[in-house]
Protein backbone atom coordinates (compact mmCIF):
# COMPACT_ATOMS: atom_id res chain seq x y z
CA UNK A 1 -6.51 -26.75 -28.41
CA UNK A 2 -4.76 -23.58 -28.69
CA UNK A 3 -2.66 -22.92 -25.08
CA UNK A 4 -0.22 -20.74 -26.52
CA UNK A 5 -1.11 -16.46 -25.65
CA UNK A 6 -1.34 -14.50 -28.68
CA UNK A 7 0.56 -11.45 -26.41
CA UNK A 8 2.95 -12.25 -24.00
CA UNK A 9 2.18 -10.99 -20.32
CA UNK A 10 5.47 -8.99 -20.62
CA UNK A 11 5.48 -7.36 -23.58
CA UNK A 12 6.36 -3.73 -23.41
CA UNK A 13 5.43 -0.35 -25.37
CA UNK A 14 8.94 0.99 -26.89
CA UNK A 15 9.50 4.94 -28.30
CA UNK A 16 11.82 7.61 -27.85
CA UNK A 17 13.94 5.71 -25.01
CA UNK A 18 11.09 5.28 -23.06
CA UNK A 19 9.59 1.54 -21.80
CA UNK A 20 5.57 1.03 -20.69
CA UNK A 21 4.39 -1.59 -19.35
CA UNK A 22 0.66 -2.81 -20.23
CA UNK A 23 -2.20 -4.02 -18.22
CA UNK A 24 -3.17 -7.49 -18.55
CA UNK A 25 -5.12 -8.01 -21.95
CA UNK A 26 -7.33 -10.63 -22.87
CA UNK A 27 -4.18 -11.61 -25.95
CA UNK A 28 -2.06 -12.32 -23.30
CA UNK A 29 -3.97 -15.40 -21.55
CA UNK A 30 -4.03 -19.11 -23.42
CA UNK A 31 -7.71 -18.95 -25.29
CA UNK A 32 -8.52 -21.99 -23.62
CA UNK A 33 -7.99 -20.53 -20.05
CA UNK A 34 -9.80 -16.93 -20.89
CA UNK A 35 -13.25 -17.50 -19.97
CA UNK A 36 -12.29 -19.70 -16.56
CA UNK A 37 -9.35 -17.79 -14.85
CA UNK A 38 -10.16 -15.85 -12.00
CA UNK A 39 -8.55 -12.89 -11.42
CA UNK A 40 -5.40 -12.77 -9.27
CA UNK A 41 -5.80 -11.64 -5.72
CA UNK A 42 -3.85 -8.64 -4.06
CA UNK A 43 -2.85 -8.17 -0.41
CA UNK A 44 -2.25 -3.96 0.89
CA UNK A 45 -0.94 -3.18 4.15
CA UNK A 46 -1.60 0.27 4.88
CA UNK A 47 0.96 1.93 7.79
CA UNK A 48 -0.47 4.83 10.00
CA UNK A 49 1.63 5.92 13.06
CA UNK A 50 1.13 6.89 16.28
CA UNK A 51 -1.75 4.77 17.03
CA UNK A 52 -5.63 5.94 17.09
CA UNK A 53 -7.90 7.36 19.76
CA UNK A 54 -9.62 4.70 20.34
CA UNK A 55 -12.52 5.86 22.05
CA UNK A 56 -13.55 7.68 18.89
CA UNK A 57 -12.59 4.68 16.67
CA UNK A 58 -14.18 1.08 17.97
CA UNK A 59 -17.62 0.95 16.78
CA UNK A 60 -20.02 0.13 20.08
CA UNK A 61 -21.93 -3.11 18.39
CA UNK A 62 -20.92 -6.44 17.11
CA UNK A 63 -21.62 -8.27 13.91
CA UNK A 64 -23.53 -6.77 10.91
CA UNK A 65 -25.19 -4.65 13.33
CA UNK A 66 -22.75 -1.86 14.25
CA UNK A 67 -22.55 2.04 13.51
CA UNK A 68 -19.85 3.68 12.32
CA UNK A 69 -17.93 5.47 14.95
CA UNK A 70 -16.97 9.54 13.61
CA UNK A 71 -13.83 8.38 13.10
CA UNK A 72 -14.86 5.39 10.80
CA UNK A 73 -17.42 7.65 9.26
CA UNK A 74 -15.82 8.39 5.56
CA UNK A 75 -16.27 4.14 5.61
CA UNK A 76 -19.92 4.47 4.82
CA UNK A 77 -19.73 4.13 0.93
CA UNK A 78 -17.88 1.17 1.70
CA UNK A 79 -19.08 -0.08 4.73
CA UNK A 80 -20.21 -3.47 3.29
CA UNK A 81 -16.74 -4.33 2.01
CA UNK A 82 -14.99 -3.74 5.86
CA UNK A 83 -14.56 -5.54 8.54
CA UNK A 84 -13.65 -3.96 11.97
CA UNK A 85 -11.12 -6.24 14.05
CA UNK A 86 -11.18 -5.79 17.94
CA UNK A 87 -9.29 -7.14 20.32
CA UNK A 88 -5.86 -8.38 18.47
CA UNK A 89 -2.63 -7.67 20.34
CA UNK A 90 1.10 -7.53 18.96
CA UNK A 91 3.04 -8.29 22.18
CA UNK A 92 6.56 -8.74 20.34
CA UNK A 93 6.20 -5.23 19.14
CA UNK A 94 7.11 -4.18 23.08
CA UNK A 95 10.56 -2.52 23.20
CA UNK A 96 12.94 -3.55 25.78
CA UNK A 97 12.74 -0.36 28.15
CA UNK A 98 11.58 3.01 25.59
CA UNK A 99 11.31 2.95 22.18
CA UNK A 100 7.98 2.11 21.46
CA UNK A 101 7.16 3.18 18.56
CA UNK A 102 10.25 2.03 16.64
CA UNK A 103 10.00 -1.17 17.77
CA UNK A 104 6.25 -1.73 17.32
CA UNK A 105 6.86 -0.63 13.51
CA UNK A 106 9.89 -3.02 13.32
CA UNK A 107 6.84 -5.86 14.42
CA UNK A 108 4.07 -4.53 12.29
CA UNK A 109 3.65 -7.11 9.70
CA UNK A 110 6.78 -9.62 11.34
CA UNK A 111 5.00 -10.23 14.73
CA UNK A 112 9.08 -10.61 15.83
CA UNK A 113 10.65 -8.77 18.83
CA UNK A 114 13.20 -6.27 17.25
CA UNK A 115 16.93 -6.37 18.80
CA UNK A 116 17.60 -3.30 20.52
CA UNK A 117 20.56 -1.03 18.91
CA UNK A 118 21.38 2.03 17.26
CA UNK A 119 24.00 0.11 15.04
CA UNK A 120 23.65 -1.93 11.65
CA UNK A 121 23.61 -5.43 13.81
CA UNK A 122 19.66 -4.84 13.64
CA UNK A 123 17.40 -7.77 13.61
CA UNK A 124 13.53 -8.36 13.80
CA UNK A 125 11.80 -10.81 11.24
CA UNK A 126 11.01 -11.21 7.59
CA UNK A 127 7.56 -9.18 7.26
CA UNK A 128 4.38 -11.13 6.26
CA UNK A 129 4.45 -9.63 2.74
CA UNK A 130 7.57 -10.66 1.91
CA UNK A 131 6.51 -14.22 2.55
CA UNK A 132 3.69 -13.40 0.35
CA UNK A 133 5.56 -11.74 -2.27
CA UNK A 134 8.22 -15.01 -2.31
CA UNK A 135 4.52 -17.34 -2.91
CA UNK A 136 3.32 -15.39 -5.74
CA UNK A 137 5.59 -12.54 -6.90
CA UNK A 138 7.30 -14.33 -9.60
CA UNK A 139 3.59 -13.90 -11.78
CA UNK A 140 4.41 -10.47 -12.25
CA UNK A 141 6.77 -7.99 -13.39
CA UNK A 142 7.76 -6.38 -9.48
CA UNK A 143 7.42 -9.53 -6.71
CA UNK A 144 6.41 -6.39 -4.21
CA UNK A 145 6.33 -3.04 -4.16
CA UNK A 146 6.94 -0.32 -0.97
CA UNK A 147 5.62 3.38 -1.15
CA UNK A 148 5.53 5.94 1.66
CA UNK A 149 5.14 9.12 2.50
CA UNK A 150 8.47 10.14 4.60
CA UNK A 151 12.11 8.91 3.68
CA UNK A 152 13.64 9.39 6.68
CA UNK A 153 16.94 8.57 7.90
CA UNK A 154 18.87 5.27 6.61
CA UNK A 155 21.18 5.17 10.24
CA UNK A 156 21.30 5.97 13.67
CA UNK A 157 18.85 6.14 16.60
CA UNK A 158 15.39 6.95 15.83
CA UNK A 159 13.63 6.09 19.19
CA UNK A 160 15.46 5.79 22.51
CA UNK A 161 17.96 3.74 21.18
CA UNK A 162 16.61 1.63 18.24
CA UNK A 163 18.25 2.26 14.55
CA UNK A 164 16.31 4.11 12.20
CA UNK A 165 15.70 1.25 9.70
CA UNK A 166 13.46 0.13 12.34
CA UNK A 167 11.36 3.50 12.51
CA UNK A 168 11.06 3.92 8.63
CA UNK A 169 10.18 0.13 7.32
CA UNK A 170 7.72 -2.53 7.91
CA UNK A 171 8.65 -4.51 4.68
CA UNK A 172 11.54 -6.50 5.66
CA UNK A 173 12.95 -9.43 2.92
CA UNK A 174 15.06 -10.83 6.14
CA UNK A 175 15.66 -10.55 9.42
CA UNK A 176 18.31 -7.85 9.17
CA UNK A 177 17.27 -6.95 5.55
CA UNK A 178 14.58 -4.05 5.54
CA UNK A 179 13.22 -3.28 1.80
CA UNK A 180 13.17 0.83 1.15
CA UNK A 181 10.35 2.51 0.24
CA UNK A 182 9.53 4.96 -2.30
CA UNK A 183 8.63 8.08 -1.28
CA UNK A 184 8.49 10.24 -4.77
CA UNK A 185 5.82 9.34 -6.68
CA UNK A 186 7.16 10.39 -10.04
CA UNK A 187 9.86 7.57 -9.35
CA UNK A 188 7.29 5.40 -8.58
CA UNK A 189 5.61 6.15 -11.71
CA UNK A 190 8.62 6.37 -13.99
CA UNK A 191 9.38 2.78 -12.45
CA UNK A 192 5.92 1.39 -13.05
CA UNK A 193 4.76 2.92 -16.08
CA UNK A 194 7.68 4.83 -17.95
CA UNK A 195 10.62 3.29 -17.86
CA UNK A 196 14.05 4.38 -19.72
CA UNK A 197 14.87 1.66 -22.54
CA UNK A 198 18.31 0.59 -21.81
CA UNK A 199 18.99 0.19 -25.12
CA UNK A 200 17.73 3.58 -26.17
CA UNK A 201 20.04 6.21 -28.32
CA UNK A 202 21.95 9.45 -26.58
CA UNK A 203 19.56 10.78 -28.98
CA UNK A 204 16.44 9.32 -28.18
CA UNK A 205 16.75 10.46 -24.58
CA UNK A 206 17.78 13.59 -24.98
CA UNK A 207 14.76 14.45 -27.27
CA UNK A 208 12.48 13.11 -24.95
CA UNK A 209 14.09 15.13 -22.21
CA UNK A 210 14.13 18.20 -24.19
CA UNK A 211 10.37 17.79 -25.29
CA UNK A 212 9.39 17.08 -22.28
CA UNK A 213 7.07 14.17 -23.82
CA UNK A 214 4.46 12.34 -22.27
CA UNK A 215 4.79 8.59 -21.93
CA UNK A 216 1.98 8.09 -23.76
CA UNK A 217 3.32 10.38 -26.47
CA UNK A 218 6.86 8.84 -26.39
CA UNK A 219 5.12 5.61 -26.95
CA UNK A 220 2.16 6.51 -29.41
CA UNK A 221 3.56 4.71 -32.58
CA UNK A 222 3.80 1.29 -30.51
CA UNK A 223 0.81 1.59 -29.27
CA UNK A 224 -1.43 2.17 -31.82
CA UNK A 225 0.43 -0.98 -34.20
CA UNK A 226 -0.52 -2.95 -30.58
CA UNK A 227 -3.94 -1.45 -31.10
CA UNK A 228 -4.65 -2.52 -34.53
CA UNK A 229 -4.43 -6.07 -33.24
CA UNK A 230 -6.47 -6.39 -30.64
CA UNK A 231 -10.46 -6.58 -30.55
CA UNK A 232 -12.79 -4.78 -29.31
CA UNK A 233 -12.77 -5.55 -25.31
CA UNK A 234 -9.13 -5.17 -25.25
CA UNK A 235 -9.04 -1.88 -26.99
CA UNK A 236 -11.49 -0.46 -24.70
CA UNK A 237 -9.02 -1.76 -21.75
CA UNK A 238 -6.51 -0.17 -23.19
CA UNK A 239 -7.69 3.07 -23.86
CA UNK A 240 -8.76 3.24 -20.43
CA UNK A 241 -5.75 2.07 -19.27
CA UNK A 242 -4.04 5.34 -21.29
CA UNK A 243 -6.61 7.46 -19.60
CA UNK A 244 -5.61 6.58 -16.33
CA UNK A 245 -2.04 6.67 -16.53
CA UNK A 246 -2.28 9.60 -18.61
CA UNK A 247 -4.24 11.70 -15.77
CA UNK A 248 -2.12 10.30 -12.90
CA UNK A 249 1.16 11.44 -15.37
CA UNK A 250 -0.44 15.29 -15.51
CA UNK A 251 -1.06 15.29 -11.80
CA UNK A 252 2.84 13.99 -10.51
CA UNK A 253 3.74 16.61 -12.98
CA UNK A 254 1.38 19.57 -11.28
CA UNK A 255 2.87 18.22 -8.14
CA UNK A 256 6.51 18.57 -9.30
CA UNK A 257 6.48 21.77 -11.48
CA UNK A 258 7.94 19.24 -14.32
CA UNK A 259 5.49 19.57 -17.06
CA UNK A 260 5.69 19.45 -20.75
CA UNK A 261 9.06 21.99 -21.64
CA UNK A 262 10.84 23.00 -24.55
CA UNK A 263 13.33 25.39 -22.63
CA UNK A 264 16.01 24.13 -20.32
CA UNK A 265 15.59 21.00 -17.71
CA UNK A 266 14.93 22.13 -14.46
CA UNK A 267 15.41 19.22 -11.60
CA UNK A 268 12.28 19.72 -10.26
CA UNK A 269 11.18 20.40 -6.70
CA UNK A 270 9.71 17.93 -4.10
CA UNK A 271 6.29 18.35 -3.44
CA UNK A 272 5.75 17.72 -0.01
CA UNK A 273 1.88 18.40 0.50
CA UNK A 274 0.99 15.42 2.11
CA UNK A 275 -2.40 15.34 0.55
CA UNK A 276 -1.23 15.30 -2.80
CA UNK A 277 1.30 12.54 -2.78
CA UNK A 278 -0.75 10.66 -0.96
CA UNK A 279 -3.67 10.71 -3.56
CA UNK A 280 -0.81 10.17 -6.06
CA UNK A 281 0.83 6.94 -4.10
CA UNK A 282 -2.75 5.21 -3.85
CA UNK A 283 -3.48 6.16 -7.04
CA UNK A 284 -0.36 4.18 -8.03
CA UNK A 285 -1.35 1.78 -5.95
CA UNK A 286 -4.66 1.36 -7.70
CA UNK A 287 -3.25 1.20 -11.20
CA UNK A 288 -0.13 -1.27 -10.52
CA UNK A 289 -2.66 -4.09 -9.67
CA UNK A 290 -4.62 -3.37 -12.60
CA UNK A 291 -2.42 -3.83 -14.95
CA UNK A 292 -1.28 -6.73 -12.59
CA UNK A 293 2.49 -5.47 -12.05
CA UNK A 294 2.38 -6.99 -9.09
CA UNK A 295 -0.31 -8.41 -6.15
CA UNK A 296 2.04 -7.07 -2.70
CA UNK A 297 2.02 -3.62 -1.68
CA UNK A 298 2.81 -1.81 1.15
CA UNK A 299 2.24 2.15 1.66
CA UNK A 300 3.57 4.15 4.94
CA UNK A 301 0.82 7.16 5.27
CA UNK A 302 4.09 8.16 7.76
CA UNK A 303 7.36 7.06 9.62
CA UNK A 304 6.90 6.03 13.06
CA UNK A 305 7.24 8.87 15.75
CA UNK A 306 5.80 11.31 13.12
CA UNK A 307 6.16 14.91 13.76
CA UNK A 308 4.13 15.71 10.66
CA UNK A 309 1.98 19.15 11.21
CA UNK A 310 -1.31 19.08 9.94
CA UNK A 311 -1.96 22.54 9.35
CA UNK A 312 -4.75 21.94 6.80
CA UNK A 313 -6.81 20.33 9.76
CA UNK A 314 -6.21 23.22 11.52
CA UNK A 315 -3.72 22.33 13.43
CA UNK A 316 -0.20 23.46 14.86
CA UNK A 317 1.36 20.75 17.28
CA UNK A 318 3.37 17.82 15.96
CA UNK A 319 1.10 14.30 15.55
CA UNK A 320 3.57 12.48 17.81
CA UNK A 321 3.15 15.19 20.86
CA UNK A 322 -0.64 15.14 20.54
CA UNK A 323 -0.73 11.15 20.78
CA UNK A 324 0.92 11.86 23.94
CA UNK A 325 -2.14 13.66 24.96
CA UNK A 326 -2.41 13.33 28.72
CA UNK A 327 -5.56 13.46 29.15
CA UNK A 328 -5.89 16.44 27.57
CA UNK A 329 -9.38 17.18 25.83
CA UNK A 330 -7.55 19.55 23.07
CA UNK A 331 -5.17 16.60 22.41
CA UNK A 332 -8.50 14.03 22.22
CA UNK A 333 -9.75 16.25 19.74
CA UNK A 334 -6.57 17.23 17.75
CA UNK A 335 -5.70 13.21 17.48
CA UNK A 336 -9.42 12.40 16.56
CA UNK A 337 -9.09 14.80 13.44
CA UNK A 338 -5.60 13.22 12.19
CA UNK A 339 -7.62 9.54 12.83
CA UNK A 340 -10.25 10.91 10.74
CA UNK A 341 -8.29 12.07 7.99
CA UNK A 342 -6.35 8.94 7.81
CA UNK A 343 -8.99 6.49 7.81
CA UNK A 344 -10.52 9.12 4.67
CA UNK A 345 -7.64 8.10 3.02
CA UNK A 346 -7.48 4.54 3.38
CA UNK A 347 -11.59 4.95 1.95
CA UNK A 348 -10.77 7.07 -0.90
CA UNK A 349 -7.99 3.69 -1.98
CA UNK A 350 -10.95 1.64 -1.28
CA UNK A 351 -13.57 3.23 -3.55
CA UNK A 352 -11.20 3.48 -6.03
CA UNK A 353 -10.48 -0.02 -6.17
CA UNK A 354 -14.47 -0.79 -5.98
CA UNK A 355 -14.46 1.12 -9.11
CA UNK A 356 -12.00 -1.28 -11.15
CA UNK A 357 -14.38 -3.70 -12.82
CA UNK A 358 -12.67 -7.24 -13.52
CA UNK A 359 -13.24 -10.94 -14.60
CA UNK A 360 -15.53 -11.88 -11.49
CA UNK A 361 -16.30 -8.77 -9.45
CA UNK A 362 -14.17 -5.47 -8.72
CA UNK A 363 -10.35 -4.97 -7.86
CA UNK A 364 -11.54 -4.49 -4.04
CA UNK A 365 -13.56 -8.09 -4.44
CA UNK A 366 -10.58 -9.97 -5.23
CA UNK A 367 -8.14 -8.12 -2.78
CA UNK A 368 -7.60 -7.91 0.78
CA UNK A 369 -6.66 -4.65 2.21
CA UNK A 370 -5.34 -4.15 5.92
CA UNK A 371 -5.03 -0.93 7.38
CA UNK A 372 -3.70 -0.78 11.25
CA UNK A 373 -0.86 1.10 13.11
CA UNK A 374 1.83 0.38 15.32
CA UNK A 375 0.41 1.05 18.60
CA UNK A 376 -3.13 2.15 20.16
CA UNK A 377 -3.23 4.40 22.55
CA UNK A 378 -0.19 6.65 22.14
CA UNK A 379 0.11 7.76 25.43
CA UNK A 380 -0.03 4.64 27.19
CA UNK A 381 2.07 2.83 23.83
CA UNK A 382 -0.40 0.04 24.11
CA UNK A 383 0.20 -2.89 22.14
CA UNK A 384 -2.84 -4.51 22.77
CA UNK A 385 -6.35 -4.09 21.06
CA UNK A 386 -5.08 -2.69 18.44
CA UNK A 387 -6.78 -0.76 15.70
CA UNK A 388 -7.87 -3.04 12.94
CA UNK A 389 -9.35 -2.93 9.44
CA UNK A 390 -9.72 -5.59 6.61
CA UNK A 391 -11.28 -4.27 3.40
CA UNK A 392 -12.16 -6.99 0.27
CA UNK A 393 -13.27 -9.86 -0.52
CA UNK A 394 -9.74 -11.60 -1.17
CA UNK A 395 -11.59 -13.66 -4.03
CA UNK A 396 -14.55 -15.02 -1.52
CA UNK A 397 -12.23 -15.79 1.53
CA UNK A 398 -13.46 -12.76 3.30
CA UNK A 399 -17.17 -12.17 4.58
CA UNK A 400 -17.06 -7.98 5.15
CA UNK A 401 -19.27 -5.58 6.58
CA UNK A 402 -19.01 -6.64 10.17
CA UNK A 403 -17.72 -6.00 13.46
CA UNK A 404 -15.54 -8.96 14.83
CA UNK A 405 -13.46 -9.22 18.61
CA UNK A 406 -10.67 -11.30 19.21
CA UNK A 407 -9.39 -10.40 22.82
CA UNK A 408 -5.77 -11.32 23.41
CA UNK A 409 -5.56 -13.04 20.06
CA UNK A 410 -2.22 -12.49 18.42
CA UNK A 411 -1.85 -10.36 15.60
CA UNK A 412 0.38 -12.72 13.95
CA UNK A 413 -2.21 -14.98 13.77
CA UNK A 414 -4.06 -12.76 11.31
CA UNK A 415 -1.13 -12.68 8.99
CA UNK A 416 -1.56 -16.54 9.09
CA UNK A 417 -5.14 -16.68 8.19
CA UNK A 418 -3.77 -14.10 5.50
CA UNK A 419 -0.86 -15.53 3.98
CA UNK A 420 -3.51 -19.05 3.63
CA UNK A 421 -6.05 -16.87 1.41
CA UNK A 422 -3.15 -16.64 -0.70
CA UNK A 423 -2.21 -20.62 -0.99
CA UNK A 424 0.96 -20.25 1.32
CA UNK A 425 0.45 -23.21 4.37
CA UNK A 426 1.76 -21.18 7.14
CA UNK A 427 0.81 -22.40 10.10
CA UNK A 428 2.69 -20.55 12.96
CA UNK A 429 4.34 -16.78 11.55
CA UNK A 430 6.40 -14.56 14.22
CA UNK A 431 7.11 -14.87 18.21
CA UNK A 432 3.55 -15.54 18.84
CA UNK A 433 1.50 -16.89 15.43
CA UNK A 434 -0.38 -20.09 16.77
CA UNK A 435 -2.69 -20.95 13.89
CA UNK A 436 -4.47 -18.88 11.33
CA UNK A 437 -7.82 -16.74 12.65
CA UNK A 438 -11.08 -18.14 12.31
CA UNK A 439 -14.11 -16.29 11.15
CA UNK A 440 -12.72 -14.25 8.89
CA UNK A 441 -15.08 -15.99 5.76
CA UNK A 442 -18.59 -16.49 5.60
């Protein structure tokens, strides 16, 4: 009985000072195990600030048997695979006096009240991935990994007197320890993908530099010795796998002006068009589990308090100014186009992971992916009923395509019903976390 992998799960592609890492090949599992190992399952929090309108966002029915509201409309591909929370409240995320917003964010996925200064004695509590991440990050290659949209500050007073690092993080490894995010997604993509060799020549980087090669180029004599020992299945997966990275490579370039050169290095320019590096960041998102770098990921469509324009919707006010909309039906209507666009986003990750075929079902089948925000109503800073949704399958532990209401159930109690799918035995998580949520599953 052979237990031994032909490949190991780490092995990386090597050329011209540049590392890539592979996705996970049939030669890199014990033969014995290949045929009965279920895929691995992956957990996404996706981060949208400023709350929802939620009159255009809770769907009117319960169950199967619910519409989608015009703000869950882009969901319809999809709709099977989603399940529409109701009801769930994160009281800990209430500020002591103003700062909603930063506070709420500091609770997102830690369900713990966040100490109140604009100094580095902060203090909430560690975030739900990160417990996750601790359970089952040591399989791959990154434990967890953060994206975002908006760096923002590192210091100072972000919302009435709460520090920034509570306004621009919801991954936290400790109570005072929040994890950064990445917000370029060529770093993102050098880190995952195209790594610098550390034991590369002056040489070997400068050439690279100077030809402004492709990873896939840098790498090309690696790869195809790798190629000429795998079989057929595996080749396929990794030509596919080239494909991919390849066309997500050409489109951080288009984004950054830093394509193929022979003339002099240019640092190249931030791209700030929101829609592009966020197609880019989910797109990373996508790919990282694939080639199972690692099963935790986080991704901030925004910092809380965002004052992000959205001119391409037609629009000229700040989000954060039109959540406080007073009532106001041009506010109601400026906010339900943001919503709309958000939640398009958080479909387009969704279909993409439907698309990922693996042992057992799809990337989406064997994931669970939570999209939410910090707040609901933006101009009350309500942190009850709070906009909810839970895409995948988690490997069979979630029964989609319904419309569930907890009223006054704690968030945190989510994030233990959570955190079991994934084999960790929490039983109480944050201020409030009682037990795990029930009907979640079939």
């Amino acid at each position: 009985m052979n237990r031994t992998p032909v490949l190991s799960r780490r092995t990386l592609l090597r050329g011209m000072g540049a590392l890539m890492a592979l996705p996970l090949l049939d030669v890199m599992r014990p033969r014995t195990a290949r045929a009965a190992t279920p895929a691995p399952r992956r957990f996404v929090a996706f981060y949208t600030p400023c709350g929802i309108h939620m009159p255009k966002w809770t769907p009117g029915g319960e169950g199967a048997d619910y519409s989608l509201t015009p703000t869950l409309a882009s969901l319809a591909p999809v709709k099977g695979d989603v399940l529409v929370l109701s009801g769930l409240d994160n009281l800990p995320g209430r500020p002591d006096g103003d700062g909603h917003h930063a506070a709420a964010t500091a609770a997102f996925l830690s369900c713990v009240k966040a100490r109140k200064t604009e100094g580095t004695n902060i203090r909430t509590g560690i975030s739900m991935d990160q417990v996750l991440a601790n359970a089952v990050g040591k399989a791959t290659r990154y434990p967890s990994l953060e994206l975002g949209i908006d760096q923002g500050r590192g210091i100072g007073n972000c919302d009435s007197g709460y520090a920034c690092p509570y306004a621009n993080n919801i991954a936290w490894a400790g109570p005072s320890t929040p994890v950064p995010k990445e917000t370029k997604p060529r770093a993102a993509f050098e880190r995952l993908f195209a790594d610098f060799d550390p034991n590369a020549t002056q040489e070997e980087l400068a050439k690279r530099k100077a030809y402004g090669l492709s990873i896939i180029d840098a790498v090309r004599d690696d790869a195809k010795a790798l190629q000429g020992k795998l079989g057929t299945t595996d080749r396929s997966k990794l030509d596919e796998y080239f494909t991919g990275v390849r066309e997500l490579e050409l489109r951080v370039n288009a984004m950054d002006g830093a394509g193929p050169t022979c003339g002099t290095a240019v640092e190249p320019a931030d791209n700030e068009d929101v829609r592009e590096k966020t197609k880019a960041m989910l797109d990373l998102i996508v790919l990282a589990f694939q080639c199972d770098l690692t099963r935790t990921c986080t991704f901030m469509l925004g910092n809380a308090r965002s004052q992000r324009v959205y001119s391409f919707l037609g629009l000229s006010g700040e989000h954060h100014a039109y959540s406080h909309h007073q009532r106001a039906q041009a506010n109601y209507d400026a906010l339900a186009k943001i919503d709309k666009w958000e939640v398009e986003q958080y479909a387009y990750l969704l279909q993409r992971m439907k698309g990922v075929q693996e042992e057992g079902g799809t990337l989406l089948d064997h994931s669970a992916v939570y999209f939410s925000s910090e707040i609901a109503d933006g101009n009350m800073h309500e942190h009850k009923n709070l906009p909810i949704l839970l895409a995948g399958r988690a490997g069979g532990a979630i029964a989609p395509g319904r419309h569930v209401r907890y009223p006054g159930q704690p968030l945190a109690n989510l994030y233990i019903a959570l955190l079991n799918m994934f084999g960790v035995p929490a039983t109480t998580f944050g201020d409030d976390g009682t037990g795990p949520l029930s009907g979640l599953g079939a």
